[in-house]
PDB file of N, CA and C in Angstrom:
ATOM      1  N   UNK A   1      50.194  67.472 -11.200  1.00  0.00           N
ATOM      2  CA  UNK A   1      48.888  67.056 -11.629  1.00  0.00           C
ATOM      3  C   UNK A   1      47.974  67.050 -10.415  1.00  0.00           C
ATOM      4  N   UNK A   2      46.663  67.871 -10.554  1.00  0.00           N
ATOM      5  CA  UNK A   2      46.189  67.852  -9.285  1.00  0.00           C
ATOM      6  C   UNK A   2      44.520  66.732 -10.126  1.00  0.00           C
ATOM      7  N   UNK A   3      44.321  66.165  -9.210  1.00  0.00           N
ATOM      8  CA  UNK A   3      42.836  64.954  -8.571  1.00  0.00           C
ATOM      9  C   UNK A   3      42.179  66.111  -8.523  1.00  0.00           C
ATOM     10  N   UNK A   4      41.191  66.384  -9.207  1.00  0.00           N
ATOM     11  CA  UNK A   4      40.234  67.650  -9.353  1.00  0.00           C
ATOM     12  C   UNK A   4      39.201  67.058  -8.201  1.00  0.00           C
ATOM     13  N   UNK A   5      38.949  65.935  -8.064  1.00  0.00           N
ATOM     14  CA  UNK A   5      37.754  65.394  -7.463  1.00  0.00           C
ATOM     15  C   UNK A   5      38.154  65.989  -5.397  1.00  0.00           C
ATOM     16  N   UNK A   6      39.477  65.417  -5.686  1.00  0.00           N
ATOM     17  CA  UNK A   6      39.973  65.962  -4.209  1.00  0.00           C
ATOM     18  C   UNK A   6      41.149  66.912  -3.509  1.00  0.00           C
ATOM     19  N   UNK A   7      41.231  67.512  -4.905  1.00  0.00           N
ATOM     20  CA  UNK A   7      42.228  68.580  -4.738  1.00  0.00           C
ATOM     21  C   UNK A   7      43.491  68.678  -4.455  1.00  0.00           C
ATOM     22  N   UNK A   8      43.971  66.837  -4.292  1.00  0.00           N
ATOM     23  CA  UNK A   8      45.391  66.795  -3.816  1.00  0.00           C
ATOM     24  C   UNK A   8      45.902  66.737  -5.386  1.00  0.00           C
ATOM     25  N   UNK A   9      47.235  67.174  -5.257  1.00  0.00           N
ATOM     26  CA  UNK A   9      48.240  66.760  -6.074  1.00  0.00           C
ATOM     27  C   UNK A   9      48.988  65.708  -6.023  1.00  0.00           C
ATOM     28  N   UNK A  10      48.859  65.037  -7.526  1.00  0.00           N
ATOM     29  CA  UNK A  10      48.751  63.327  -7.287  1.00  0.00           C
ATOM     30  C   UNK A  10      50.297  62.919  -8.259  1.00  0.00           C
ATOM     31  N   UNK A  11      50.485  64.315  -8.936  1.00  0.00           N
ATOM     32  CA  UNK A  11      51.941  63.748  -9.604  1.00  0.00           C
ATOM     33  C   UNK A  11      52.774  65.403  -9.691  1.00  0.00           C
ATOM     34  N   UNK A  12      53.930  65.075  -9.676  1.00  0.00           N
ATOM     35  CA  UNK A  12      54.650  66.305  -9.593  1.00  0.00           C
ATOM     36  C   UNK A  12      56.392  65.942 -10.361  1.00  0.00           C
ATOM     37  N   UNK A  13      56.789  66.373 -11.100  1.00  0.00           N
ATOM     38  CA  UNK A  13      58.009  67.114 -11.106  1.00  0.00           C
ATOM     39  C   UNK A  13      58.681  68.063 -11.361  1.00  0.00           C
ATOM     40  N   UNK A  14      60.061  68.328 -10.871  1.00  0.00           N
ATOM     41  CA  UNK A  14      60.571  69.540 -11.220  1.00  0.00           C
ATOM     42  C   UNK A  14      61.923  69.372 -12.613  1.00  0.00           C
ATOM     43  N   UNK A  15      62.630  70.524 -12.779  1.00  0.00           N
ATOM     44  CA  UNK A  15      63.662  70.067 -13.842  1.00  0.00           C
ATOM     45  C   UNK A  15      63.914  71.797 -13.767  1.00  0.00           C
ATOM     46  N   UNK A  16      64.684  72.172 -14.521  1.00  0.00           N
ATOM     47  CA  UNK A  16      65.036  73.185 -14.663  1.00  0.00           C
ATOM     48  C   UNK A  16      64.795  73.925 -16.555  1.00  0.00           C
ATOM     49  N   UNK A  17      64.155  72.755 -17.017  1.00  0.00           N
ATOM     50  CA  UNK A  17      63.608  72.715 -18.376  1.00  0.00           C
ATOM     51  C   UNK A  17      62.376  72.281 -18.910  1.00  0.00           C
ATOM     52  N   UNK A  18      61.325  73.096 -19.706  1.00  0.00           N
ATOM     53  CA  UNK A  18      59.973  72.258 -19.686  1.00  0.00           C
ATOM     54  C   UNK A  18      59.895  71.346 -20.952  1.00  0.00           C
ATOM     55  N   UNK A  19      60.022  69.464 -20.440  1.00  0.00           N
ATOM     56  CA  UNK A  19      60.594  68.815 -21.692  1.00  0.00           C
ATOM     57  C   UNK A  19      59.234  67.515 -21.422  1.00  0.00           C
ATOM     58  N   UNK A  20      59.372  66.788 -22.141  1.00  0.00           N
ATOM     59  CA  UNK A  20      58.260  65.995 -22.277  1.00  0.00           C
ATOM     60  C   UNK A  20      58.423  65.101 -21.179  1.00  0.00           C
ATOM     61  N   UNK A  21      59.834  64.963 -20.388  1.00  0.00           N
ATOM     62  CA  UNK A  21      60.004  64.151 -19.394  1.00  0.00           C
ATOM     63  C   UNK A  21      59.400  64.427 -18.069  1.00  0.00           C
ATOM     64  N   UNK A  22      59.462  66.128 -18.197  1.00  0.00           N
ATOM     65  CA  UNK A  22      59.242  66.335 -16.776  1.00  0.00           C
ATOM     66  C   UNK A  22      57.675  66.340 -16.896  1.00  0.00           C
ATOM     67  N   UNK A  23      56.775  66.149 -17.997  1.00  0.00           N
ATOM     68  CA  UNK A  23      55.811  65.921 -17.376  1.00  0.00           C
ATOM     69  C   UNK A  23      54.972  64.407 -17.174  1.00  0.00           C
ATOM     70  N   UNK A  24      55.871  63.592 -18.026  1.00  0.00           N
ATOM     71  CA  UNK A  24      56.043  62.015 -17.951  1.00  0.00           C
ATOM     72  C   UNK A  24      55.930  61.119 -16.616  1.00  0.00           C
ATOM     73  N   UNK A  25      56.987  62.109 -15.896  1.00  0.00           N
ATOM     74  CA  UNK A  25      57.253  62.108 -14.776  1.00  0.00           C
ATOM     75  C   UNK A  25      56.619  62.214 -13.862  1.00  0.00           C
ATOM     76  N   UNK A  26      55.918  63.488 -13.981  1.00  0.00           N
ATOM     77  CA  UNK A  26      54.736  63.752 -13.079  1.00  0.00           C
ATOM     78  C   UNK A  26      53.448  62.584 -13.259  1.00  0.00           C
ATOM     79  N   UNK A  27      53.379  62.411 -14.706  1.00  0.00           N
ATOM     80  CA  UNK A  27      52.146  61.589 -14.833  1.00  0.00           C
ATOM     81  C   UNK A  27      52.304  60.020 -14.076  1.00  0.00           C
ATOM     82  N   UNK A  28      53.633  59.697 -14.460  1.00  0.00           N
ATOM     83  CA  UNK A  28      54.463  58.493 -13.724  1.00  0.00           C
ATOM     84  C   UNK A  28      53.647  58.143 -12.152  1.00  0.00           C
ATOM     85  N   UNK A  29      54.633  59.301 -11.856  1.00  0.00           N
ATOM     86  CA  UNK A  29      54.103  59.380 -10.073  1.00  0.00           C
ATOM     87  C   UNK A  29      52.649  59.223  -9.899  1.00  0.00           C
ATOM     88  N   UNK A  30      51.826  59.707 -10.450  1.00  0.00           N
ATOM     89  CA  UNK A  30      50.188  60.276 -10.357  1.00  0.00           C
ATOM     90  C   UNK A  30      49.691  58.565 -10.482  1.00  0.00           C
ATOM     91  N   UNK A  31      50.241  58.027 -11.439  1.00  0.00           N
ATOM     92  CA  UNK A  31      49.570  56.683 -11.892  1.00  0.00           C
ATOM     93  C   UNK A  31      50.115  55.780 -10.473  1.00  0.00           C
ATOM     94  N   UNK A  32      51.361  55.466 -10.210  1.00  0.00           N
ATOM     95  CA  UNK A  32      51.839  55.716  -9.600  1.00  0.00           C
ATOM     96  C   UNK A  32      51.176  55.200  -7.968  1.00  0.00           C
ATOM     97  N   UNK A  33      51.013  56.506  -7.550  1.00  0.00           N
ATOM     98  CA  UNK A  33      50.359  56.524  -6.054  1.00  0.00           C
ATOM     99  C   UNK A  33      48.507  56.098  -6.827  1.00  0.00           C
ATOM    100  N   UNK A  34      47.751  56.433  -7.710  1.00  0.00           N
ATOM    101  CA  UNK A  34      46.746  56.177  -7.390  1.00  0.00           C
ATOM    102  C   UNK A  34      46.285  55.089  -8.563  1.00  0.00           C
ATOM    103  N   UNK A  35      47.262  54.142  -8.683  1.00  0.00           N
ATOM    104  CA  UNK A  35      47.207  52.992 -10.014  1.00  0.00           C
ATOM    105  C   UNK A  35      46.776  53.194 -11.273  1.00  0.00           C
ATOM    106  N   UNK A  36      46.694  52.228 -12.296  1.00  0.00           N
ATOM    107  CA  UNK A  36      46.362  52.397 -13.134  1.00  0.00           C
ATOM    108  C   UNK A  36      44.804  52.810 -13.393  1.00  0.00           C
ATOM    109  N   UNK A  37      44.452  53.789 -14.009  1.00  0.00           N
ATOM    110  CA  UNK A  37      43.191  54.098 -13.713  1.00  0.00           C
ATOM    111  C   UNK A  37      42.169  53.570 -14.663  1.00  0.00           C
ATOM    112  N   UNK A  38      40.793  52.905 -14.678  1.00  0.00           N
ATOM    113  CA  UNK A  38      39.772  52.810 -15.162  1.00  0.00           C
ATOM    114  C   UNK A  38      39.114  53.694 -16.367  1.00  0.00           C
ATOM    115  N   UNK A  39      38.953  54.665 -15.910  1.00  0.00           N
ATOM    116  CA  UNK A  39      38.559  56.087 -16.441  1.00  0.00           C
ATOM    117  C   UNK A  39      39.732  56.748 -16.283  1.00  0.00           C
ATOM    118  N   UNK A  40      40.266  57.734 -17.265  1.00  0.00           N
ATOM    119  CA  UNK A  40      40.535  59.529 -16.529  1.00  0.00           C
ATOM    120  C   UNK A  40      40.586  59.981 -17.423  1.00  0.00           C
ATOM    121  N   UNK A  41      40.653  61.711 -17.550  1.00  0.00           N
ATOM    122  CA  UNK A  41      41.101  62.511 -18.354  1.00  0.00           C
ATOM    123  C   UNK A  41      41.860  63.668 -17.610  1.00  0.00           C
ATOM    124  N   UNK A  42      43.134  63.244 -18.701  1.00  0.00           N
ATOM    125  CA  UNK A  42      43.791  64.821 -18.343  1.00  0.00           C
ATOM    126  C   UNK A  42      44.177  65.792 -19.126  1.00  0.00           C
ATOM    127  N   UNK A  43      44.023  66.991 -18.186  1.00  0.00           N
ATOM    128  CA  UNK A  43      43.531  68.122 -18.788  1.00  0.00           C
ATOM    129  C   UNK A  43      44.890  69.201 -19.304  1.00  0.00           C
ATOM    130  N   UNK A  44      45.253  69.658 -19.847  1.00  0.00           N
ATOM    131  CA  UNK A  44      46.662  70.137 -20.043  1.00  0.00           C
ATOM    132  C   UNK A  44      46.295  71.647 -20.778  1.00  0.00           C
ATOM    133  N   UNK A  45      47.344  72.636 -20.800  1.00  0.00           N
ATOM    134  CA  UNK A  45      47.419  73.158 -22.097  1.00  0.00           C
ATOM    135  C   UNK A  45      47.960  72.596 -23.371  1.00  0.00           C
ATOM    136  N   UNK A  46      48.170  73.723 -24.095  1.00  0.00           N
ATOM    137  CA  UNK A  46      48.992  73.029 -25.604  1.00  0.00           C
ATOM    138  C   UNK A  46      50.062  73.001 -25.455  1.00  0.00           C
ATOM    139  N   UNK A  47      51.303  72.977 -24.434  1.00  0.00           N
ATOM    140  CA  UNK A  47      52.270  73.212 -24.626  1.00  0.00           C
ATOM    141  C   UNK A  47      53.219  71.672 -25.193  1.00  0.00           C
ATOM    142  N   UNK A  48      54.291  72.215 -25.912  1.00  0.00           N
ATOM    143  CA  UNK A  48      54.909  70.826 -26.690  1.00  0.00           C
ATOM    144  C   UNK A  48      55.236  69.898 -25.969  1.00  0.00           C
ATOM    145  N   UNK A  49      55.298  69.962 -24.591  1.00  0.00           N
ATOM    146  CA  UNK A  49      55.826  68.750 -23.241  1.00  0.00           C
ATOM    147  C   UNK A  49      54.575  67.708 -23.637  1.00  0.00           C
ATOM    148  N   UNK A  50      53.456  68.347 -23.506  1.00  0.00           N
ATOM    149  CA  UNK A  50      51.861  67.934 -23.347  1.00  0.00           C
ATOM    150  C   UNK A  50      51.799  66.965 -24.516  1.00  0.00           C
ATOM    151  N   UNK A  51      52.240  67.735 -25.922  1.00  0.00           N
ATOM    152  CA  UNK A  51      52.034  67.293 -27.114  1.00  0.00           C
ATOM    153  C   UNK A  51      52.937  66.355 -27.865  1.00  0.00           C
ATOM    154  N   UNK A  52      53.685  65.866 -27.042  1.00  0.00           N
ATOM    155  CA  UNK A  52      54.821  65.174 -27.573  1.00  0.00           C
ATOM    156  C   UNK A  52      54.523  63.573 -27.530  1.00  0.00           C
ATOM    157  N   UNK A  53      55.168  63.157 -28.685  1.00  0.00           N
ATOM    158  CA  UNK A  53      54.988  61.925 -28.734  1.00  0.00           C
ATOM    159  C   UNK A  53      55.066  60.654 -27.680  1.00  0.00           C
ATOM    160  N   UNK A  54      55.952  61.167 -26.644  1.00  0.00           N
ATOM    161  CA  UNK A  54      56.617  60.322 -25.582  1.00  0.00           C
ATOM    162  C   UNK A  54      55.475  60.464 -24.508  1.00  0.00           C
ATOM    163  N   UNK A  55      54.627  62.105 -24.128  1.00  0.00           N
ATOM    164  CA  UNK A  55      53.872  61.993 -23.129  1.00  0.00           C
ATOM    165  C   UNK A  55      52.517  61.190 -23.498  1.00  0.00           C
ATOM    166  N   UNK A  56      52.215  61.439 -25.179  1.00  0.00           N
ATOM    167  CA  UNK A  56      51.015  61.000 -25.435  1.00  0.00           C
ATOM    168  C   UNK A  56      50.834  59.356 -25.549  1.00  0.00           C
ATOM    169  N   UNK A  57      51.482  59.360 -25.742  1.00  0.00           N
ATOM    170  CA  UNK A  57      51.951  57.314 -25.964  1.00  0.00           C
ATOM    171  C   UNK A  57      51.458  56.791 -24.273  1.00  0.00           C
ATOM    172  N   UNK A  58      52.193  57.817 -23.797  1.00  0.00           N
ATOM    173  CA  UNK A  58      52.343  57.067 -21.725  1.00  0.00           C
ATOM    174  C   UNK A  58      50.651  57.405 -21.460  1.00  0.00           C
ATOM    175  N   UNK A  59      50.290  58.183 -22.099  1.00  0.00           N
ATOM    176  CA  UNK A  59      48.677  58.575 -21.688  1.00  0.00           C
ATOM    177  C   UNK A  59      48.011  57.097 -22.598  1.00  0.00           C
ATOM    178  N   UNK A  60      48.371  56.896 -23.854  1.00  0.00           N
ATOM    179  CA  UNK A  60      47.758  56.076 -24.731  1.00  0.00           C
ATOM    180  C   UNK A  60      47.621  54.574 -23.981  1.00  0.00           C
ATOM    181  N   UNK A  61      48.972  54.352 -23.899  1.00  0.00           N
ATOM    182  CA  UNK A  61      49.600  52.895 -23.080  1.00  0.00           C
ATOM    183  C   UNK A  61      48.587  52.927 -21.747  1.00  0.00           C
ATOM    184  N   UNK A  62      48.006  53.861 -20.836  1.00  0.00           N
ATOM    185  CA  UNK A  62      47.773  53.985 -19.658  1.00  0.00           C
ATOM    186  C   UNK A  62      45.954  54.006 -19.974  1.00  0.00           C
ATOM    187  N   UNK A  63      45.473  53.983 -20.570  1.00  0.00           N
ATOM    188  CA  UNK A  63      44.284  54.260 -20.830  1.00  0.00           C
ATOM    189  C   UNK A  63      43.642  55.806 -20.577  1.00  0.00           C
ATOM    190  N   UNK A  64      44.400  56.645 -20.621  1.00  0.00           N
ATOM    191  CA  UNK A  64      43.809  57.966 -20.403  1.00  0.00           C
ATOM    192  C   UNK A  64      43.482  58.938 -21.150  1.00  0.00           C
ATOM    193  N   UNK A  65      42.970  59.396 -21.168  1.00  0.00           N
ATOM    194  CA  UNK A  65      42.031  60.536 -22.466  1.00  0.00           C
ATOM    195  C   UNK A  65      42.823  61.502 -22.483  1.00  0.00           C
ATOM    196  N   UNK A  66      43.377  62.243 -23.335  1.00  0.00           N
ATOM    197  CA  UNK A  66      43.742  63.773 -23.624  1.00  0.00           C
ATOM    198  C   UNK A  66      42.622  64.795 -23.756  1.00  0.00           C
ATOM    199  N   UNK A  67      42.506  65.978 -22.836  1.00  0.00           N
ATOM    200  CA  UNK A  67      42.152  67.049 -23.218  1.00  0.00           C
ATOM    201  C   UNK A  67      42.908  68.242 -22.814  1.00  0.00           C
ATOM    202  N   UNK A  68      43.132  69.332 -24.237  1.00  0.00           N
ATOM    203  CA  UNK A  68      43.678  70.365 -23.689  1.00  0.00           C
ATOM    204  C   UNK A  68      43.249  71.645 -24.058  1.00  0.00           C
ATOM    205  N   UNK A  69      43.305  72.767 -23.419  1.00  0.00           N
ATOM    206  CA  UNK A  69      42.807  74.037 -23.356  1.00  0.00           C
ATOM    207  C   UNK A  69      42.748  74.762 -24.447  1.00  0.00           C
ATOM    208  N   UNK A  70      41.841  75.710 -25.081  1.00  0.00           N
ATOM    209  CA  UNK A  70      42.068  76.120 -26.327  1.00  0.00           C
ATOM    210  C   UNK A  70      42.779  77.395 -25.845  1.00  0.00           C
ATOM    211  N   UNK A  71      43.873  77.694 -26.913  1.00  0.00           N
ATOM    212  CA  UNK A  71      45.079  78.424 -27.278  1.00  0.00           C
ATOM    213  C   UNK A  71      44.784  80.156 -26.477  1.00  0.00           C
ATOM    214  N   UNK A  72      46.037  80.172 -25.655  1.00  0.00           N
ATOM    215  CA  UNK A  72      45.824  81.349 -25.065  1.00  0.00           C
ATOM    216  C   UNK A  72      44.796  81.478 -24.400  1.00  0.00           C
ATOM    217  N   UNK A  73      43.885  80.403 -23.455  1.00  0.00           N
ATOM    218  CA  UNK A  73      42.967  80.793 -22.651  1.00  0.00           C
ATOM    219  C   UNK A  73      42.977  79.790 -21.362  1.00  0.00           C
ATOM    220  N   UNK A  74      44.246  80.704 -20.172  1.00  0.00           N
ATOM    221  CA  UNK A  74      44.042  80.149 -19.065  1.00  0.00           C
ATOM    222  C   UNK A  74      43.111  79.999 -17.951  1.00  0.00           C
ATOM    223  N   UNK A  75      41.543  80.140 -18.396  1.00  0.00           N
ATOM    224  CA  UNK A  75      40.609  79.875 -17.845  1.00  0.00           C
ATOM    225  C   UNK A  75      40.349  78.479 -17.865  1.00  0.00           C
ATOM    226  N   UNK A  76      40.530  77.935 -19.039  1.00  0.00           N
ATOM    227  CA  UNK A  76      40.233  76.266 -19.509  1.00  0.00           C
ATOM    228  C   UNK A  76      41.042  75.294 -17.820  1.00  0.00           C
ATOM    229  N   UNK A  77      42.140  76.097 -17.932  1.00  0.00           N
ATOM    230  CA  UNK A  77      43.040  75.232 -17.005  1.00  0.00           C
ATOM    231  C   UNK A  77      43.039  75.666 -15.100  1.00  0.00           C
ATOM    232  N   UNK A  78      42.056  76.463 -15.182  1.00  0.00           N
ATOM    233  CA  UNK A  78      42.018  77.298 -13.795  1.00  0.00           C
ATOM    234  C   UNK A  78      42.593  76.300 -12.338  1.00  0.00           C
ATOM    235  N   UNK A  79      42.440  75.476 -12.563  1.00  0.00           N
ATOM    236  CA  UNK A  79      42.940  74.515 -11.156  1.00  0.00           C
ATOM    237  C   UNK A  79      44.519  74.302 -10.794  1.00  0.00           C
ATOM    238  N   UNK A  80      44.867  74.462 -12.591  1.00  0.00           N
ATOM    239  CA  UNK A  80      46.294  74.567 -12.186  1.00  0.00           C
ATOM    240  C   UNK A  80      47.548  75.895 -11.966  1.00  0.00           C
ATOM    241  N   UNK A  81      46.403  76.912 -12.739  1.00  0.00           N
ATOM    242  CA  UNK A  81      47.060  78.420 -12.492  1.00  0.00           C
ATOM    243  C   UNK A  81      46.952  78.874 -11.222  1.00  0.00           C
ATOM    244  N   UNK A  82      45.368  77.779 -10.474  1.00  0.00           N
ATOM    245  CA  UNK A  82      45.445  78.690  -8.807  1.00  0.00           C
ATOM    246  C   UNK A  82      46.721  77.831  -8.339  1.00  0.00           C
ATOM    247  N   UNK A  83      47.017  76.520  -8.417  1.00  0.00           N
ATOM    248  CA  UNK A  83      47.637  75.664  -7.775  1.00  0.00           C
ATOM    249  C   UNK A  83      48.972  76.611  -7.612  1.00  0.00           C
ATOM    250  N   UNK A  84      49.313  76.838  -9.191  1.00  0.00           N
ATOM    251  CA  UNK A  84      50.680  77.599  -8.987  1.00  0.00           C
ATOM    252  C   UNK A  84      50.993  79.036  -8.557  1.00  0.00           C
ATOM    253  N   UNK A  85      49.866  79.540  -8.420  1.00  0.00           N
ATOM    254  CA  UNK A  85      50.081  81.178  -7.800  1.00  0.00           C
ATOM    255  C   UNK A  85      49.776  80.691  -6.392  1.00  0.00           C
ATOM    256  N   UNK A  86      49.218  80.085  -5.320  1.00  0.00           N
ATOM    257  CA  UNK A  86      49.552  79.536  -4.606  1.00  0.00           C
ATOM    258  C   UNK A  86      50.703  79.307  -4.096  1.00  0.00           C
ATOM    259  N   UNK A  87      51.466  78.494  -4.925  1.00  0.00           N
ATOM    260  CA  UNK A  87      52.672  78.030  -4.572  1.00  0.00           C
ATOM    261  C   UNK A  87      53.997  79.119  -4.327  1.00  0.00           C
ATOM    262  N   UNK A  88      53.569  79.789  -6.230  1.00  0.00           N
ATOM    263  CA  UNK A  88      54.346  81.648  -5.957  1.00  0.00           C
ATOM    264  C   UNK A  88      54.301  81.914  -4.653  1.00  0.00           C
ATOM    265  N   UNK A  89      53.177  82.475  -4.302  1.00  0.00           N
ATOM    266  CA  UNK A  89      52.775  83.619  -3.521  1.00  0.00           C
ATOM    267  C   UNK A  89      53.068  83.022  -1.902  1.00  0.00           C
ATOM    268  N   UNK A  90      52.410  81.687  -2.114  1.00  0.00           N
ATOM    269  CA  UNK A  90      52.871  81.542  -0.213  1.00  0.00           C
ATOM    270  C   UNK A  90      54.546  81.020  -0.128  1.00  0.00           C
ATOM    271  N   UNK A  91      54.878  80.408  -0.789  1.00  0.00           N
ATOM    272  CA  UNK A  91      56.190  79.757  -0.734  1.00  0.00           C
ATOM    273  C   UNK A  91      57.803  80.660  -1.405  1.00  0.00           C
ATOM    274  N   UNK A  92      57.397  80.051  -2.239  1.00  0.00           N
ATOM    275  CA  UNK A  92      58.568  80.780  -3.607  1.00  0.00           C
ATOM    276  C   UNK A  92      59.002  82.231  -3.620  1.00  0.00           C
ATOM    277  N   UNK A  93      58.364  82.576  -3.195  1.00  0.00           N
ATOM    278  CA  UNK A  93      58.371  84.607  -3.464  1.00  0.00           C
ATOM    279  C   UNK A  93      58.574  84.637  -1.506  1.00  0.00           C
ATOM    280  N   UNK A  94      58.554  84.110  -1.211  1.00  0.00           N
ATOM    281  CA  UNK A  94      58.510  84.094  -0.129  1.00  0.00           C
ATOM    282  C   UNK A  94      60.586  84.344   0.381  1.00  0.00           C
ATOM    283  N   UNK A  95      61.407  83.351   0.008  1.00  0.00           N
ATOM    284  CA  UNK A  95      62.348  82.665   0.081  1.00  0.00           C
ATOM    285  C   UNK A  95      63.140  83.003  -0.855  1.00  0.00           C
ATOM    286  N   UNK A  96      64.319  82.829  -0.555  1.00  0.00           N
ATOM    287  CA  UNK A  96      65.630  82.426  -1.263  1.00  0.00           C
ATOM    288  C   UNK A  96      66.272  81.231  -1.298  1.00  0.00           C
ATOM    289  N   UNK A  97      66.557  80.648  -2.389  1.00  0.00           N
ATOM    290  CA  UNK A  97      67.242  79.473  -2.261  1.00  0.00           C
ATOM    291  C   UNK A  97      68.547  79.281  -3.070  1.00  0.00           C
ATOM    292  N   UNK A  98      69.522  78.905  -2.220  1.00  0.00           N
ATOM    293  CA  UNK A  98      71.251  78.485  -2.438  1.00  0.00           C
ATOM    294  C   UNK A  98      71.220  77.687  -3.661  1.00  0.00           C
ATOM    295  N   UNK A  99      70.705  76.449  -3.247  1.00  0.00           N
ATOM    296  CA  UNK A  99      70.691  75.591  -4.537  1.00  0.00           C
ATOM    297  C   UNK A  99      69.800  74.864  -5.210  1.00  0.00           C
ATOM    298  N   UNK A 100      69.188  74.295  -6.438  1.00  0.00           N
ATOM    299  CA  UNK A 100      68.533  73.921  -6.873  1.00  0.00           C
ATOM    300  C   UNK A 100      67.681  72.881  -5.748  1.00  0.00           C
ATOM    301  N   UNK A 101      68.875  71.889  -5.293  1.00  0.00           N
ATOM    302  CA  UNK A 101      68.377  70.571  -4.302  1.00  0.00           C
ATOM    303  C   UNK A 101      67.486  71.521  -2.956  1.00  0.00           C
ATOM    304  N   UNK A 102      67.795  72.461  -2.901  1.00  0.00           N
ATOM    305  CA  UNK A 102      67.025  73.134  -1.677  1.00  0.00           C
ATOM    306  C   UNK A 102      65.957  73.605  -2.231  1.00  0.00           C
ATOM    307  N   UNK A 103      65.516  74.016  -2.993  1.00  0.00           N
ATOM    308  CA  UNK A 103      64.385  74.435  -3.644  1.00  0.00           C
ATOM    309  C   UNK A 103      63.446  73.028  -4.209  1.00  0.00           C
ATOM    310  N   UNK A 104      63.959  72.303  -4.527  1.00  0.00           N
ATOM    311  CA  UNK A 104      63.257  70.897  -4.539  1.00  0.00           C
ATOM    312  C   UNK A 104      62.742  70.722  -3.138  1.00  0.00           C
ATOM    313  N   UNK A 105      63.890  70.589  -2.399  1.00  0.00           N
ATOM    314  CA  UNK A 105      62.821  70.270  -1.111  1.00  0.00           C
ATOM    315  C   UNK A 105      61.919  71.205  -0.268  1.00  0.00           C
ATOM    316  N   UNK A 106      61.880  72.308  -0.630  1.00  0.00           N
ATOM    317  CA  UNK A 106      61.048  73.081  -0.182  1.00  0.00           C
ATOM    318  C   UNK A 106      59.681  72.987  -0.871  1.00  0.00           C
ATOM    319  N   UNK A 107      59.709  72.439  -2.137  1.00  0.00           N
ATOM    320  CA  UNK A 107      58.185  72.449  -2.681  1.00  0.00           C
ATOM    321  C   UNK A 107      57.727  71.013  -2.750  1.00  0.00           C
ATOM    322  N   UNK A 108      58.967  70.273  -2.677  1.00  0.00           N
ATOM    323  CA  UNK A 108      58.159  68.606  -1.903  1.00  0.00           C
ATOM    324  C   UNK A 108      57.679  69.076  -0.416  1.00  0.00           C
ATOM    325  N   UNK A 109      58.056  69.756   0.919  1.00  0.00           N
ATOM    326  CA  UNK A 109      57.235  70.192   1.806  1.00  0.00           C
ATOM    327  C   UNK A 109      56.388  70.814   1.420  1.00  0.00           C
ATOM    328  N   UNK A 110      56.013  72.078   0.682  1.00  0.00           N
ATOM    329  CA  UNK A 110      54.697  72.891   0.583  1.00  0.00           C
ATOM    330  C   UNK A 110      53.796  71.879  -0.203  1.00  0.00           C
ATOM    331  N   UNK A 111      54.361  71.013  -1.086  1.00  0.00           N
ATOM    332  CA  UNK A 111      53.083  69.963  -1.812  1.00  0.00           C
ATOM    333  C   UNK A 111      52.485  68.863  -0.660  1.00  0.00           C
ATOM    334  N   UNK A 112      53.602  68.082  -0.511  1.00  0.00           N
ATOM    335  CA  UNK A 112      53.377  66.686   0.362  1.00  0.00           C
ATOM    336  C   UNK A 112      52.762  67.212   2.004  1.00  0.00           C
ATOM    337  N   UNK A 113      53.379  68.181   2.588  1.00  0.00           N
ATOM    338  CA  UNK A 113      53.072  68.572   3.610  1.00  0.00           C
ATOM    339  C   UNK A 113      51.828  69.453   4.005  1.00  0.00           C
ATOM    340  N   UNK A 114      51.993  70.668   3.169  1.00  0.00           N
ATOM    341  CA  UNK A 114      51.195  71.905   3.430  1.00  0.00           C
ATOM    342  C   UNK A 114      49.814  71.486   2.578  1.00  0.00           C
ATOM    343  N   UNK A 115      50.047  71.243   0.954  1.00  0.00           N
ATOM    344  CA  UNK A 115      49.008  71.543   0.234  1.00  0.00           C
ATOM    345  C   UNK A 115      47.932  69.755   0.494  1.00  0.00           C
ATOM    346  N   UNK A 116      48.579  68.785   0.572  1.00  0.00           N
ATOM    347  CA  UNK A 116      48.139  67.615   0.121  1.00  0.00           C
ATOM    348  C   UNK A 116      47.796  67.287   2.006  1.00  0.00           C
ATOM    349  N   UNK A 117      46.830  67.603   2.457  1.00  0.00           N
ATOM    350  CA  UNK A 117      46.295  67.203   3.993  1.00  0.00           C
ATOM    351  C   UNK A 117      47.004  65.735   4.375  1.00  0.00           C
TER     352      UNK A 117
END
């Protein structure tokens, strides 16, 4: 989840499956490091992680607004398609990795380290 206002990425996880947890998770962390928030909205596509009862409840419970991209148009979401071709292109494509746990920590350095000042 990237802070549009300041460009860091404020929640993150990984999994090897896209399930309503792993983005729970991310939202977790995000609330997390920058508390419960006053205002927000977050911005998603449609995908079923997004739309699931478990993520929308944690948005509901948290005071945060849902908005998400209309269908098949990754322009709506542009902050997070650069975020991740970014990540492709300088990191990931870059490398090989042995095992899952090594590839975790390589994109907790390119987030926490490289991308987040």
């Amino acid at each position: 989840m990237i802070d549009l206002f300041s460009r860091r990425v404020v929640g993150w996880s990984m999994s090897d499956t896209m399930t309503a947890q792993l983005v729970t998770d991310a939202l977790v962390m995000a609330i997390w490091r920058r508390g419960k928030p006053d205002a927000l909205l977050h911005h998603s596509d449609q995908g079923s992680q997004y739309t699931s009862e478990q993520f929308q409840r944690l948005m509901a419970d948290n005071g945060v607004t849902c908005s998400m991209s209309r269908s098949g148009n990754v322009w709506d979401n542009a902050a997070m398609e650069s975020f991740f071709s970014s990540l492709k292109t300088e990191r990931i494509a870059r490398k090989t990795y042995r095992t899952r746990n090594q590839a975790r920590q390589d994109v907790f350095d390119y987030i926490e380290r490289f991308y987040n000042p």
